[in-house]
C-alpha atoms as a PDB file:
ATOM      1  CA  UNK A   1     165.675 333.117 194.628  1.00  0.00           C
ATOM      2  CA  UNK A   2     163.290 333.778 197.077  1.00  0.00           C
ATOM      3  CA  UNK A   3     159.637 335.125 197.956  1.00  0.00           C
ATOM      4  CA  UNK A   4     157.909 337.781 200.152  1.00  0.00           C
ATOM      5  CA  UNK A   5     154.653 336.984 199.799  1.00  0.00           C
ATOM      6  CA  UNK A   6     151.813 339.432 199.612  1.00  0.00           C
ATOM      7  CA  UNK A   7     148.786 339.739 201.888  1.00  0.00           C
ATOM      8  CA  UNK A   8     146.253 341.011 199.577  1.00  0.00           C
ATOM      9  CA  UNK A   9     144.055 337.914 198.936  1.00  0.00           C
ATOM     10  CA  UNK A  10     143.740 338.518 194.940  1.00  0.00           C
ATOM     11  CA  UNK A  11     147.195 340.614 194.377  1.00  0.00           C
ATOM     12  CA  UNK A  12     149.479 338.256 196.283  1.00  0.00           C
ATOM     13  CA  UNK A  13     149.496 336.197 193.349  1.00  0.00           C
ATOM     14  CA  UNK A  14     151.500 339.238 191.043  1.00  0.00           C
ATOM     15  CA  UNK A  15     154.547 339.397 192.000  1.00  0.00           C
ATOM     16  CA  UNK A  16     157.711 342.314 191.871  1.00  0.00           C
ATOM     17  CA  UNK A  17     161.126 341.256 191.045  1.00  0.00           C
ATOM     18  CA  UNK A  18     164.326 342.693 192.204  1.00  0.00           C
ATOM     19  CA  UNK A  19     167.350 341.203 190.376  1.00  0.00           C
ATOM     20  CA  UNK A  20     170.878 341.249 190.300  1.00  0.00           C
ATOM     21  CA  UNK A  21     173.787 339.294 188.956  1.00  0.00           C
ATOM     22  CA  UNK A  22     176.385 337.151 190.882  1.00  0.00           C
ATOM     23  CA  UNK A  23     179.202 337.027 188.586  1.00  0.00           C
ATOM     24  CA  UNK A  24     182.006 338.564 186.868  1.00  0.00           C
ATOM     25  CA  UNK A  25     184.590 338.039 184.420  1.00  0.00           C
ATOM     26  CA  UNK A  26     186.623 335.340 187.351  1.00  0.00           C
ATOM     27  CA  UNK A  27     190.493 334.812 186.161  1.00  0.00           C
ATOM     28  CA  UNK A  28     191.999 336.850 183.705  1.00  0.00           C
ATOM     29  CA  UNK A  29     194.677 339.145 181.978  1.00  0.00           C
ATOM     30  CA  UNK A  30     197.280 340.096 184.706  1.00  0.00           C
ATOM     31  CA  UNK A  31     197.509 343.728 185.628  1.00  0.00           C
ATOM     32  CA  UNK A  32     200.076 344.559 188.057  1.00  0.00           C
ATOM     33  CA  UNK A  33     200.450 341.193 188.598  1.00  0.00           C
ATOM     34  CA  UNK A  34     196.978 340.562 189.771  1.00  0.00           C
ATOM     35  CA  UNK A  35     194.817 337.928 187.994  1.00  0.00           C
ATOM     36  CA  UNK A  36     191.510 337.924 190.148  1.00  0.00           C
ATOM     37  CA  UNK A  37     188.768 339.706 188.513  1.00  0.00           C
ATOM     38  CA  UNK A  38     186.982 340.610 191.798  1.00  0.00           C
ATOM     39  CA  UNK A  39     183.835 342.655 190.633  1.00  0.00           C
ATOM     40  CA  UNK A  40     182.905 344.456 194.069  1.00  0.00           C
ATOM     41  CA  UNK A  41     181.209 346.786 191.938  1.00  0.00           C
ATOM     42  CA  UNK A  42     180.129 344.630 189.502  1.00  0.00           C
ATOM     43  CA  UNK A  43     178.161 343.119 190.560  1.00  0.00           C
ATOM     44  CA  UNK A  44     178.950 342.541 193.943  1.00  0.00           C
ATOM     45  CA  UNK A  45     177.403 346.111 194.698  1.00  0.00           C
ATOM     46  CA  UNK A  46     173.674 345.045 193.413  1.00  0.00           C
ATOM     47  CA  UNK A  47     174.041 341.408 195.106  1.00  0.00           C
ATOM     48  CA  UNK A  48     174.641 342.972 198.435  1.00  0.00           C
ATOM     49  CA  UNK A  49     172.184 345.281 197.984  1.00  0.00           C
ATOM     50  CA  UNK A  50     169.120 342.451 197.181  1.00  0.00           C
ATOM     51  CA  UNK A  51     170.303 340.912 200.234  1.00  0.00           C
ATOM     52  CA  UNK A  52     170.120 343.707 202.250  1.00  0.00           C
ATOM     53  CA  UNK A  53     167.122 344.811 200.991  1.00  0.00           C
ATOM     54  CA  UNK A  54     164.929 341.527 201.474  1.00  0.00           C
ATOM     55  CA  UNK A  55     167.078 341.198 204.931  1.00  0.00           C
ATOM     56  CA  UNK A  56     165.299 344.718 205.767  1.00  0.00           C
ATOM     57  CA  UNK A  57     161.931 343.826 204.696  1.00  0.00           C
ATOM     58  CA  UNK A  58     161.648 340.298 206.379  1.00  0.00           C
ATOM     59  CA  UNK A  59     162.961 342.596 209.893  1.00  0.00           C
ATOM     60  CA  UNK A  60     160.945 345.116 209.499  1.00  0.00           C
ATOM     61  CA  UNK A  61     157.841 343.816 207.672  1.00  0.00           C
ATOM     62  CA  UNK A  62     156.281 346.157 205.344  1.00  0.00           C
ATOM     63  CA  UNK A  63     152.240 345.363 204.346  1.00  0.00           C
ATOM     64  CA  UNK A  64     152.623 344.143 200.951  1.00  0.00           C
ATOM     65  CA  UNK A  65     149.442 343.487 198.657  1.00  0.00           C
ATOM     66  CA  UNK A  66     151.603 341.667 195.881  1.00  0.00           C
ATOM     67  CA  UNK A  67     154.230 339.276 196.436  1.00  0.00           C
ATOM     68  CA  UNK A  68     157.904 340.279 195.866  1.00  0.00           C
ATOM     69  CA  UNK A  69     160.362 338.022 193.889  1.00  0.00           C
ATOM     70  CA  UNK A  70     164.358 338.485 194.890  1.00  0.00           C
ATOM     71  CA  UNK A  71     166.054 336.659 192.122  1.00  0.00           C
ATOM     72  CA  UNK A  72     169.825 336.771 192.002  1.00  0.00           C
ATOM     73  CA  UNK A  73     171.318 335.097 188.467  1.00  0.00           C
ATOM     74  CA  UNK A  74     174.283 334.237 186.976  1.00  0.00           C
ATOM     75  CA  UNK A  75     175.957 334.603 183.753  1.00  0.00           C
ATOM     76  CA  UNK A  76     175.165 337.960 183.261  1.00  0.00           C
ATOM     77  CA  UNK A  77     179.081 338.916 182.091  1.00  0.00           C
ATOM     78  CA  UNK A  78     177.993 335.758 179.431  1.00  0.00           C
ATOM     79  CA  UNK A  79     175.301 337.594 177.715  1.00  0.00           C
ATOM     80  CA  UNK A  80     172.672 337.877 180.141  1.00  0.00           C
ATOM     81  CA  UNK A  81     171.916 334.165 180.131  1.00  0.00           C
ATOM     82  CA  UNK A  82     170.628 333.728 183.666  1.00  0.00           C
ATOM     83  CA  UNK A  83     167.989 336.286 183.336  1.00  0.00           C
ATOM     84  CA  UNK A  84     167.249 334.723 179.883  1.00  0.00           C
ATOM     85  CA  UNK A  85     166.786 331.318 181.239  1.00  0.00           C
ATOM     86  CA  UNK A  86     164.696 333.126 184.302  1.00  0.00           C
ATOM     87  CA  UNK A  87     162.301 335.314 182.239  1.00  0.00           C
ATOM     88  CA  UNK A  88     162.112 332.432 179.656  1.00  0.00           C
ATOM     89  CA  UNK A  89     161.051 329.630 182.453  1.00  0.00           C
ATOM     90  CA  UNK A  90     160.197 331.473 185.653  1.00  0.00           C
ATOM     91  CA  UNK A  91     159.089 329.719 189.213  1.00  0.00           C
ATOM     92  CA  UNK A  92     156.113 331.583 188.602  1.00  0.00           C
ATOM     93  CA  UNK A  93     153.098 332.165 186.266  1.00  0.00           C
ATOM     94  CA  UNK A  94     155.249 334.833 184.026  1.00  0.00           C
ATOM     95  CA  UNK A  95     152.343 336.983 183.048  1.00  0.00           C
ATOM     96  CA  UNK A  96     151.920 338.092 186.977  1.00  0.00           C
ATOM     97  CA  UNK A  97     155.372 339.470 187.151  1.00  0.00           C
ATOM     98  CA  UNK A  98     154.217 343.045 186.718  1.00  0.00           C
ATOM     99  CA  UNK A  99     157.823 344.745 186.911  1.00  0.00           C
ATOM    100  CA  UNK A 100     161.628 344.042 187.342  1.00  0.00           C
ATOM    101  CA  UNK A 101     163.828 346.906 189.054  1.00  0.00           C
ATOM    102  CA  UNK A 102     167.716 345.308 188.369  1.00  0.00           C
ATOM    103  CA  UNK A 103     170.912 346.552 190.128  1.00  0.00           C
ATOM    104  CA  UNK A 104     173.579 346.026 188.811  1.00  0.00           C
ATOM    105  CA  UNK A 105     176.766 348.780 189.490  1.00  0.00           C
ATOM    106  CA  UNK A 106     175.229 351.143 190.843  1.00  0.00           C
ATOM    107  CA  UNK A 107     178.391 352.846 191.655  1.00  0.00           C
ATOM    108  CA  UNK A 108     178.163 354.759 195.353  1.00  0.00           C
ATOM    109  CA  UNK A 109     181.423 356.179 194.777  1.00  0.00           C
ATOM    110  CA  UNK A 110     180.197 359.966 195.137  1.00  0.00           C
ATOM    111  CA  UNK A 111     177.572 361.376 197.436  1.00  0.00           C
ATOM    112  CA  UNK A 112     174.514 360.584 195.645  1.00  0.00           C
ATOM    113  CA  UNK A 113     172.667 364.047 194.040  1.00  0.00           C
ATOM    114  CA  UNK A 114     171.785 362.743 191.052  1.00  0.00           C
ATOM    115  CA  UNK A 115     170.260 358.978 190.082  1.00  0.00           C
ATOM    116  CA  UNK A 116     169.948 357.817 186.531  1.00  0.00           C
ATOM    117  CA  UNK A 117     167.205 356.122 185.920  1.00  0.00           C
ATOM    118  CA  UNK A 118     167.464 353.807 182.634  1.00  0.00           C
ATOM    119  CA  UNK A 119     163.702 353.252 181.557  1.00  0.00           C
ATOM    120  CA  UNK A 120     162.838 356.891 183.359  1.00  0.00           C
ATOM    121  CA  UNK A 121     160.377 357.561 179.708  1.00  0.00           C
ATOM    122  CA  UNK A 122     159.129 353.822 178.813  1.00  0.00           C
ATOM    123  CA  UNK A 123     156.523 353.182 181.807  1.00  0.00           C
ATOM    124  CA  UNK A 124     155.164 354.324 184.724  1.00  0.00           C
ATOM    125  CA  UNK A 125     157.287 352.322 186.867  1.00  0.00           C
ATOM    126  CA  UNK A 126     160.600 354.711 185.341  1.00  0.00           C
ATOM    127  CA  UNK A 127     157.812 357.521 186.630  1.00  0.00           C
ATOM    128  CA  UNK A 128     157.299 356.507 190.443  1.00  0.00           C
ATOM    129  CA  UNK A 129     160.988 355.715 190.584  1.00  0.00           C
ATOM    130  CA  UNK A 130     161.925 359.542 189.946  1.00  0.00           C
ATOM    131  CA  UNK A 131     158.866 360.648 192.165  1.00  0.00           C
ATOM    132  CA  UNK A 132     160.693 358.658 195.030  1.00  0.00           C
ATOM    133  CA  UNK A 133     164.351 360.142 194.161  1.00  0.00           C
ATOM    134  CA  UNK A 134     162.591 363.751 194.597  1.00  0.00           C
ATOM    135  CA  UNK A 135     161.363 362.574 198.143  1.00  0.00           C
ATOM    136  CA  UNK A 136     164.793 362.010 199.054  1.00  0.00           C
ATOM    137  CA  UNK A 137     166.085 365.155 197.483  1.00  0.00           C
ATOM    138  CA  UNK A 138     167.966 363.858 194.803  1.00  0.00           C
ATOM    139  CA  UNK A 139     167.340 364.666 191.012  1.00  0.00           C
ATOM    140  CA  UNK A 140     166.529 361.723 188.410  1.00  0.00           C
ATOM    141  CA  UNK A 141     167.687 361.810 185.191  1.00  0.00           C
ATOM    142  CA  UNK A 142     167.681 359.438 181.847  1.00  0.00           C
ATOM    143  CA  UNK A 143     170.710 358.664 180.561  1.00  0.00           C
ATOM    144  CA  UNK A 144     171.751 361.080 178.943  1.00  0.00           C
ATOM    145  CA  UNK A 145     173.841 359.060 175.880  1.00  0.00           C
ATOM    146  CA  UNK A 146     171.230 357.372 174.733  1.00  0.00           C
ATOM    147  CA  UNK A 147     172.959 355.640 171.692  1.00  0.00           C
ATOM    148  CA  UNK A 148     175.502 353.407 174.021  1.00  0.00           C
ATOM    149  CA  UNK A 149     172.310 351.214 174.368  1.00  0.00           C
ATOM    150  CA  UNK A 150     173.002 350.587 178.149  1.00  0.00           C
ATOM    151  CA  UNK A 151     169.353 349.912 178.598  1.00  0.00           C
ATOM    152  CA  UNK A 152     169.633 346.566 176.808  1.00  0.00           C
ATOM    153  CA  UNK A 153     173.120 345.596 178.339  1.00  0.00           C
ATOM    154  CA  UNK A 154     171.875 344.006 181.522  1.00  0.00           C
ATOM    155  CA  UNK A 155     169.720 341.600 183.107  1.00  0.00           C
ATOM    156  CA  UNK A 156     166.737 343.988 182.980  1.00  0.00           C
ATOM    157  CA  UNK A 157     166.656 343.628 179.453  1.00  0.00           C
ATOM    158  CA  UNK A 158     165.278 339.706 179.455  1.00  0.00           C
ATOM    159  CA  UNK A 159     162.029 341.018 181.331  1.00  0.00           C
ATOM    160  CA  UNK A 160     161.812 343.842 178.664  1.00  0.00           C
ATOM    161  CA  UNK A 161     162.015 341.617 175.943  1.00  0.00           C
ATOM    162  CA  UNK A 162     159.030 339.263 177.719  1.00  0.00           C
ATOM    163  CA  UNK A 163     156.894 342.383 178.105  1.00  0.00           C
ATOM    164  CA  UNK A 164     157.933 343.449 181.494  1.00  0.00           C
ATOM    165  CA  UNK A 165     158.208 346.912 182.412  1.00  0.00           C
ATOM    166  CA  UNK A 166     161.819 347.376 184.191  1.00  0.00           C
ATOM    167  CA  UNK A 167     164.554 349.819 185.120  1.00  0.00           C
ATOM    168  CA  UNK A 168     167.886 350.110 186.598  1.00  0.00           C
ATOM    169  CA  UNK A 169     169.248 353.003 188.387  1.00  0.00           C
ATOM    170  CA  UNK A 170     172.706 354.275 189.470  1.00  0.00           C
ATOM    171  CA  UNK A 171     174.138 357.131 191.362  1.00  0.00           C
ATOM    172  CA  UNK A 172     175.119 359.077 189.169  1.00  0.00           C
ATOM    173  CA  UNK A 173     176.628 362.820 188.191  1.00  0.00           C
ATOM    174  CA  UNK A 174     176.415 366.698 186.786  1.00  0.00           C
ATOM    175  CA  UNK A 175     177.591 367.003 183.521  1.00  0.00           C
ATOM    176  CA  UNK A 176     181.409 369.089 183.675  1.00  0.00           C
ATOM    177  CA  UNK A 177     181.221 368.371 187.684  1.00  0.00           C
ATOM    178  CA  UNK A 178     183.901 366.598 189.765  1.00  0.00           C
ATOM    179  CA  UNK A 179     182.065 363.494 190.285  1.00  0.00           C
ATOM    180  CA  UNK A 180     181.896 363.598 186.116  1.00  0.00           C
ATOM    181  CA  UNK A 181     185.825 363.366 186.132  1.00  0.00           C
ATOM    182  CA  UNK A 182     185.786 360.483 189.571  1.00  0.00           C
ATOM    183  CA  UNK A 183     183.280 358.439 187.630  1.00  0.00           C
ATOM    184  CA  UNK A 184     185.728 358.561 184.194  1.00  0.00           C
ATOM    185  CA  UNK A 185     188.467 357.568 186.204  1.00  0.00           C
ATOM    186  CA  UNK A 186     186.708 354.618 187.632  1.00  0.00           C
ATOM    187  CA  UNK A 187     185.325 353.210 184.061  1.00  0.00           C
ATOM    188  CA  UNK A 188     189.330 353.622 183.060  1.00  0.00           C
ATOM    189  CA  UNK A 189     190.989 351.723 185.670  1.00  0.00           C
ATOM    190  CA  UNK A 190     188.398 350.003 187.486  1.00  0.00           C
ATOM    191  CA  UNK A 191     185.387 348.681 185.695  1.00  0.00           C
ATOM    192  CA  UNK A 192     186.172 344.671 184.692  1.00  0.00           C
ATOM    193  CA  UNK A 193     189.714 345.110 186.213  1.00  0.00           C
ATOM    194  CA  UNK A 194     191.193 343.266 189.163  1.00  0.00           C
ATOM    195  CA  UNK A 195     191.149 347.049 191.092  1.00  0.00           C
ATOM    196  CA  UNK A 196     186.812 346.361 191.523  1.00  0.00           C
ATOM    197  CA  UNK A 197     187.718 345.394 194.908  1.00  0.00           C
ATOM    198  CA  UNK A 198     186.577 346.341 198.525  1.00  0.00           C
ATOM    199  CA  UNK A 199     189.687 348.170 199.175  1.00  0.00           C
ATOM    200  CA  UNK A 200     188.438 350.468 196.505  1.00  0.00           C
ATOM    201  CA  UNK A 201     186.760 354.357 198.365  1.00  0.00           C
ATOM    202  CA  UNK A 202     182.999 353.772 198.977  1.00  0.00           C
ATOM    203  CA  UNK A 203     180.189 356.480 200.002  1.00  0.00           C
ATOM    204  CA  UNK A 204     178.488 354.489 202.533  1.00  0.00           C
ATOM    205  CA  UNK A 205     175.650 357.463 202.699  1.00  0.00           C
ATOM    206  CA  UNK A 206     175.010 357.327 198.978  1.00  0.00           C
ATOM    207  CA  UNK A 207     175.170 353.660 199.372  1.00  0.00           C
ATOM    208  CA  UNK A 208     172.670 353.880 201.885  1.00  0.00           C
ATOM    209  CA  UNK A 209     170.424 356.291 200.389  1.00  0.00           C
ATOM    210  CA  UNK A 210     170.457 354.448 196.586  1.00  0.00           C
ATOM    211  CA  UNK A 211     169.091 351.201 198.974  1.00  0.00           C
ATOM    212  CA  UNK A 212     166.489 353.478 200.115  1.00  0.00           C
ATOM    213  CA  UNK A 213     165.324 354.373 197.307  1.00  0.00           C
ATOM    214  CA  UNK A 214     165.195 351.363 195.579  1.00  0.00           C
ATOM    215  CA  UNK A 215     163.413 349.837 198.726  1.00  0.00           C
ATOM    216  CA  UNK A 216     160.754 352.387 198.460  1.00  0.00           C
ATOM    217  CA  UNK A 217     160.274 351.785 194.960  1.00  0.00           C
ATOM    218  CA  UNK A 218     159.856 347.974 195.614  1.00  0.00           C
ATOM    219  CA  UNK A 219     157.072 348.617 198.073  1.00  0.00           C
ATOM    220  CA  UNK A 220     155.232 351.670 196.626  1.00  0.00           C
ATOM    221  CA  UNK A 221     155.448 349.102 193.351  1.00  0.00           C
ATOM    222  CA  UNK A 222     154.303 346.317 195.610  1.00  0.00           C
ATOM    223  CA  UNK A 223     151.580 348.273 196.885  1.00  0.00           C
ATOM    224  CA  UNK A 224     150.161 349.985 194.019  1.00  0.00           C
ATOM    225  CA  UNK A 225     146.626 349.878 192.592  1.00  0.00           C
ATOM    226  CA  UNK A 226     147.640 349.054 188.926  1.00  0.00           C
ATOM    227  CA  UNK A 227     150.730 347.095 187.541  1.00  0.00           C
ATOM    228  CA  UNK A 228     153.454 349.161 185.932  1.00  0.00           C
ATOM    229  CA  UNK A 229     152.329 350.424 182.097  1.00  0.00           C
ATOM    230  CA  UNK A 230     154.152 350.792 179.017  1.00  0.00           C
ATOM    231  CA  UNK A 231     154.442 354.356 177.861  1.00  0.00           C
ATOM    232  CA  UNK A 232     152.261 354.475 174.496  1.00  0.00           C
ATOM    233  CA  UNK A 233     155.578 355.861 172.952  1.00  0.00           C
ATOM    234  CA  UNK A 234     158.220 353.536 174.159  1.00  0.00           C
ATOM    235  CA  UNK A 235     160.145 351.622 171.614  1.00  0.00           C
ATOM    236  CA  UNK A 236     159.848 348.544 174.270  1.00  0.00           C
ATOM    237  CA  UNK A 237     155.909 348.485 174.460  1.00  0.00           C
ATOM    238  CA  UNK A 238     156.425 346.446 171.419  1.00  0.00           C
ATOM    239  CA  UNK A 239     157.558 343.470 173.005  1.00  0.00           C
ATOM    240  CA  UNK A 240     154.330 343.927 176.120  1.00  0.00           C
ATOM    241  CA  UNK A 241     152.312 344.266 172.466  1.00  0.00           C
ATOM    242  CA  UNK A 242     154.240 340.655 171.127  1.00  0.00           C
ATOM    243  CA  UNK A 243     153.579 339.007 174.397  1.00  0.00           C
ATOM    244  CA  UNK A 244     149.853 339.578 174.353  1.00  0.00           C
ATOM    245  CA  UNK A 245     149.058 338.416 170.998  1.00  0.00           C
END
């Protein structure tokens, strides 16, 4: 963990986190005689990406009115139990976290035209995070099978369930494109195989670009007059509702 802090006298004390996870699945079923689990991807991607991220802002100091948390956990491939213990007993006064935005695989593996946006309909936070994709010219989506639940099936999901508006974004894909059929491939013979390595191809630009606009989000977040709302319609303002009473 660490902390940014804020400079607005009053708002330094709400704080922002971006989260990722640390590990992976470690030793496991041999596939072409390789053991090691390496999980570049997952979630190596969205732990490099934090650190980059809070490397750029401490550089090149942004003015921040609330304080941002950078929280990297473990045990996420063990049922989320890092982010459990973290939303459960944070360092911090948990009703000033006002939002989590969570990384984890965000997959630059194309050139980045389209970013899904999990949580893109349940607050306003899934709102300024496809206003900032637009900036940079690329289209934000929601995920568009729904019924695969991914929106519970990370660390994101802990904040949610403490009343925390979140989302987690990837690059993503057209439906029917090329990228559709390089993104397939990937889930086949990469995803929580020993071939998540960094020999694997990378897009360094849509790399690059996702890190923008997750930064931008951070700090427009950061910066903002009022803390991220539920949507009166979300099926996850129930748990904001819980917390309150």
């Amino acid at each position: 963990m660490a902390k940014l802090a804020g400079t607005d006298p009053t708002l330094t004390n709400e704080y922002v986190v971006l989260s990722a996870h640390v590990d992976h699945v470690g030793i496991g079923e041999a596939v072409n005689g390789d053991k090691i689990y390496n999980g570049a991807m997952d979630d190596g991607s969205g732990t490099a990406a934090v650190l980059d991220i809070a490397y750029s802002l401490k550089q090149h100091p942004e003015k921040l009115k609330r304080s941002i948390l950078f929280v990297l956990v473990t045990a996420e491939e063990k049922g989320l139990l890092g982010s459990k213990y973290f939303a459960a007993h944070p360092t911090v006064d948990g009703k000033s976290i006002v939002g989590d935005i969570n990384i984890d695989m965000f997959l630059p593996i194309v050139p980045m035209k389209v970013l899904r946006v999990q949580g893109i309909n349940d607050s306003t936070l899934g709102d300024r995070a496809a206003a900032i994709a637009q900036l940079f010219g690329v289209k934000a989506v929601a995920d568009p099978e729904p019924l695969r639940n991914l929106f519970v099936r990370s660390d994101q999901y802990n904040f949610i369930r403490h009343g925390i508006p979140s989302v987690i974004m990837d690059v993503f894909y057209e439906p029917d494109s090329p990228e559709s059929k390089i993104f397939k491939e990937w889930l086949t013979v990469r995803y929580h195989a020993p071939s998540d390595d960094i020999n694997q191809p990378v897009d360094l630009h849509s790399a690059a670009l996702y890190e923008e606009i997750v930064r931008r989000l951070l700090v427009d977040t950061a910066n903002a007059s009022e803390r991220p709302q539920w949507k009166p319609n979300s099926f996850f303002r129930r748990y904001a509702t819980a917390q309150a009473n």
